[in-house]
PDB file of N, CA and C in Angstrom:
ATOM      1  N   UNK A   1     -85.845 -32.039 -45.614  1.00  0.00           N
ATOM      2  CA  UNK A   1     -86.158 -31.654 -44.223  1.00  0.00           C
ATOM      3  C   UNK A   1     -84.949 -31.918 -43.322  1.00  0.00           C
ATOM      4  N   UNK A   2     -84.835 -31.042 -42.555  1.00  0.00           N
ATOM      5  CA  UNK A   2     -83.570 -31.419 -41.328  1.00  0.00           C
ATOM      6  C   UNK A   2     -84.020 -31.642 -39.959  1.00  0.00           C
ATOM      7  N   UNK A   3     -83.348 -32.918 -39.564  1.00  0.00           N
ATOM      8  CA  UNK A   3     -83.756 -33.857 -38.961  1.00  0.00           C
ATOM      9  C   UNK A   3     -84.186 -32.730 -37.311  1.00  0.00           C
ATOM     10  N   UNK A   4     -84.752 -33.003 -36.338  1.00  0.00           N
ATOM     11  CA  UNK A   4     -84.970 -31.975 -35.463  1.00  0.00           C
ATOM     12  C   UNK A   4     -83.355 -32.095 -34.393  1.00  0.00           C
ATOM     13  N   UNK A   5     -82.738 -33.188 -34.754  1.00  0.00           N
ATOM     14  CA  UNK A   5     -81.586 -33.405 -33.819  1.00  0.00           C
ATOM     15  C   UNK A   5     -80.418 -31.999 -34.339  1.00  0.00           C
ATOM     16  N   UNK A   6     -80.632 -31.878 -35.746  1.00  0.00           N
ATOM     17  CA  UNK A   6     -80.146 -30.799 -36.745  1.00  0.00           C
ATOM     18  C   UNK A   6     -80.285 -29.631 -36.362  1.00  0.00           C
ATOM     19  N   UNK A   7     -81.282 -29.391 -36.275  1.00  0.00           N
ATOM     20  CA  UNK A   7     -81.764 -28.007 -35.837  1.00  0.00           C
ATOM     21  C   UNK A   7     -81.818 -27.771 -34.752  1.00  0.00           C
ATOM     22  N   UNK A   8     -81.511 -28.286 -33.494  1.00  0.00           N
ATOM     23  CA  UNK A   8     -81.759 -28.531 -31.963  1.00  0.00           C
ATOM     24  C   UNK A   8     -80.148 -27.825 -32.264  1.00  0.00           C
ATOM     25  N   UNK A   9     -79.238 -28.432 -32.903  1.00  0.00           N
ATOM     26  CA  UNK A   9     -77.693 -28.228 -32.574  1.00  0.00           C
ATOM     27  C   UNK A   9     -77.584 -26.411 -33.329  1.00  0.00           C
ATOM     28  N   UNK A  10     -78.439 -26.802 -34.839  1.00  0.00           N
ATOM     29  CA  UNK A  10     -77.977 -25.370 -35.358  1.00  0.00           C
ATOM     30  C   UNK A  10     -78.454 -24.136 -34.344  1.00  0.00           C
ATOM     31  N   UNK A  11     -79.372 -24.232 -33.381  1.00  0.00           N
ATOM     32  CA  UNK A  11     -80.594 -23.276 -32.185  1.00  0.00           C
ATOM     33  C   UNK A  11     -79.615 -22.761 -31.688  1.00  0.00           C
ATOM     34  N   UNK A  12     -78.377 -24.109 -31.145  1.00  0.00           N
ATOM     35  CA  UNK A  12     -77.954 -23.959 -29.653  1.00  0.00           C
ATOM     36  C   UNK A  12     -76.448 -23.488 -30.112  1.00  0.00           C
ATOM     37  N   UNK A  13     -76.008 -23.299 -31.590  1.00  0.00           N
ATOM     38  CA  UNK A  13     -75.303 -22.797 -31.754  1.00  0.00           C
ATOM     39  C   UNK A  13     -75.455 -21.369 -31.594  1.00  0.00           C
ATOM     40  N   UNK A  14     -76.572 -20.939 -32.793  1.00  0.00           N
ATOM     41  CA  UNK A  14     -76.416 -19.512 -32.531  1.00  0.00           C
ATOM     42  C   UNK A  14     -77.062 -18.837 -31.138  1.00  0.00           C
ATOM     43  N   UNK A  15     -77.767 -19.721 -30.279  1.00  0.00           N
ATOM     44  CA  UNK A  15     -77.831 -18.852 -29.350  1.00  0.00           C
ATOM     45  C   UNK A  15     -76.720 -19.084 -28.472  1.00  0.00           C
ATOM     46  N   UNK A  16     -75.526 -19.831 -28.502  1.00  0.00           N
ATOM     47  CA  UNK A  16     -73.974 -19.653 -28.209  1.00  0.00           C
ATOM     48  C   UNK A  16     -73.780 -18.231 -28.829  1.00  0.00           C
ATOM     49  N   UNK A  17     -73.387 -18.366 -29.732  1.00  0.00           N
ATOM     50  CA  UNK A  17     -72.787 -17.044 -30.295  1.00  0.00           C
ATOM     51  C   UNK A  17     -73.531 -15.736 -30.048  1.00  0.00           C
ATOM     52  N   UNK A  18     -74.809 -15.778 -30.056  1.00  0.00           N
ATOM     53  CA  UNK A  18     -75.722 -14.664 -29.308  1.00  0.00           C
ATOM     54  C   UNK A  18     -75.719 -14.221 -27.913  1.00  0.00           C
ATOM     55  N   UNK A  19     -74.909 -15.134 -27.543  1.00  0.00           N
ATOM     56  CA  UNK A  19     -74.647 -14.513 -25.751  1.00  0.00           C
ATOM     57  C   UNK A  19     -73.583 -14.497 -25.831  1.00  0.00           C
ATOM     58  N   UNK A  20     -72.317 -14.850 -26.505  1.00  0.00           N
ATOM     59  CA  UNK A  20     -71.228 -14.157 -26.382  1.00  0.00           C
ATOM     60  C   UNK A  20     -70.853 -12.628 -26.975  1.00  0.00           C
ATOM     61  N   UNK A  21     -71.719 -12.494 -28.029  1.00  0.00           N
ATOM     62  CA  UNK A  21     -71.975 -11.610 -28.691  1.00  0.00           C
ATOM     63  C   UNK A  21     -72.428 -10.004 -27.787  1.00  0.00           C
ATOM     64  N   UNK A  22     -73.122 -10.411 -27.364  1.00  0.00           N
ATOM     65  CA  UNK A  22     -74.164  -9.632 -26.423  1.00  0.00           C
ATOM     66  C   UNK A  22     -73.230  -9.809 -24.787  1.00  0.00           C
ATOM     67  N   UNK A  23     -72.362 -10.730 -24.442  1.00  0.00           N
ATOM     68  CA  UNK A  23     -71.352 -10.076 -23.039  1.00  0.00           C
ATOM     69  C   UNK A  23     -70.374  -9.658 -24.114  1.00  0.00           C
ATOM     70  N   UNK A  24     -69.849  -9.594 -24.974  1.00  0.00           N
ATOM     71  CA  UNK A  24     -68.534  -8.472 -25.366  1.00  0.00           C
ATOM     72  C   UNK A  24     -68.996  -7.279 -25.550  1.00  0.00           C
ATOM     73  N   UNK A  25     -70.659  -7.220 -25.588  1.00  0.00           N
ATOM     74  CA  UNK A  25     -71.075  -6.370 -26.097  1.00  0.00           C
ATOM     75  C   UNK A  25     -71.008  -5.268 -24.658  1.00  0.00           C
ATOM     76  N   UNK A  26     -71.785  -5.905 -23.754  1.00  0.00           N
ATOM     77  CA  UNK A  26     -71.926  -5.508 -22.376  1.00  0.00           C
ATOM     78  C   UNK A  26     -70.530  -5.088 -21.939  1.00  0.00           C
ATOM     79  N   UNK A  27     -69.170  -5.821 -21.580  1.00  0.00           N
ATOM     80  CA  UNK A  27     -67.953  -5.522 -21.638  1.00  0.00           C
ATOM     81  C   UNK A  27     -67.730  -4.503 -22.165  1.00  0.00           C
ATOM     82  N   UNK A  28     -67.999  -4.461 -23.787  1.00  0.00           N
ATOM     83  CA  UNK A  28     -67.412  -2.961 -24.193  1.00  0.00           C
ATOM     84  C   UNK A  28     -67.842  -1.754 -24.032  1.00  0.00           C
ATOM     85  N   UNK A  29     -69.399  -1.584 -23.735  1.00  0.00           N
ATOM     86  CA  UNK A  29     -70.071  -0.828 -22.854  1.00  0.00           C
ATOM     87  C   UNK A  29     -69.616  -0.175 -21.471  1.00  0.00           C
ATOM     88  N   UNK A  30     -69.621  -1.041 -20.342  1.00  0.00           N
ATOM     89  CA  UNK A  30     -68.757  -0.849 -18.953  1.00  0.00           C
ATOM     90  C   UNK A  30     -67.597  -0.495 -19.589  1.00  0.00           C
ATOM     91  N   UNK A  31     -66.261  -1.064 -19.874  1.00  0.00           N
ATOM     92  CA  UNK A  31     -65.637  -0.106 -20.434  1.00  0.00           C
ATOM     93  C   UNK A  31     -64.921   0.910 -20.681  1.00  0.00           C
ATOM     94  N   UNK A  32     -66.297   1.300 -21.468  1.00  0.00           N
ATOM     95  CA  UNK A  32     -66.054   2.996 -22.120  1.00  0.00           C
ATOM     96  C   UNK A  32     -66.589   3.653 -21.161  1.00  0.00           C
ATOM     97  N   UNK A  33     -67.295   3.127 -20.461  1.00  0.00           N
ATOM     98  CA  UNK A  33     -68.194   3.934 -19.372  1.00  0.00           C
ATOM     99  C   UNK A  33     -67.345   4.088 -18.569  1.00  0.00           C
ATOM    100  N   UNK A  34     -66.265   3.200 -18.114  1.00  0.00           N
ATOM    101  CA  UNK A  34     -65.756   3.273 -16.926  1.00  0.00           C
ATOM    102  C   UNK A  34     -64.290   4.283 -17.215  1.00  0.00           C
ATOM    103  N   UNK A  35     -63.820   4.297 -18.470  1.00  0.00           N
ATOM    104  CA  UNK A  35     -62.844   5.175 -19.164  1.00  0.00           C
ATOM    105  C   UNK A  35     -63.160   6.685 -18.942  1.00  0.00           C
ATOM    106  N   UNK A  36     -64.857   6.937 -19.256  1.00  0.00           N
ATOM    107  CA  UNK A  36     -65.173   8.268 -19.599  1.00  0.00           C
ATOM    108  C   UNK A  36     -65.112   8.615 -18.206  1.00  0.00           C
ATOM    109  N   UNK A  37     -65.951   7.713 -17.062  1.00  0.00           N
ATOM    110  CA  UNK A  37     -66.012   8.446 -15.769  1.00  0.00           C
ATOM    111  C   UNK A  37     -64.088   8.721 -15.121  1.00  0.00           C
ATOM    112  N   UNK A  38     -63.454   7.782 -15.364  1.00  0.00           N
ATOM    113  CA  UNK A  38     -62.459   7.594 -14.721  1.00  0.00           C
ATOM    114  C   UNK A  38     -61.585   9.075 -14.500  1.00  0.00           C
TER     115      UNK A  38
END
């Protein structure tokens, strides 16, 4: 079993990486958007 202090850290990792994930994502979106209108 992993301890809940374990899993509290592994959570808050990937939902780190899930919001950086998701603003580069947003970033690369605006963008292209802003390329195509330009």
């Amino acid at each position: 079993m992993l301890s809940r202090a374990t899993l509290g850290a592994i959570a808050a990792g990937i939902n780190q990486a899930a919001r950086r994930i998701i603003t580069a994502g947003v970033t690369m979106g605006n963008a292209i958007i802003f390329c195509r209108t330009a």
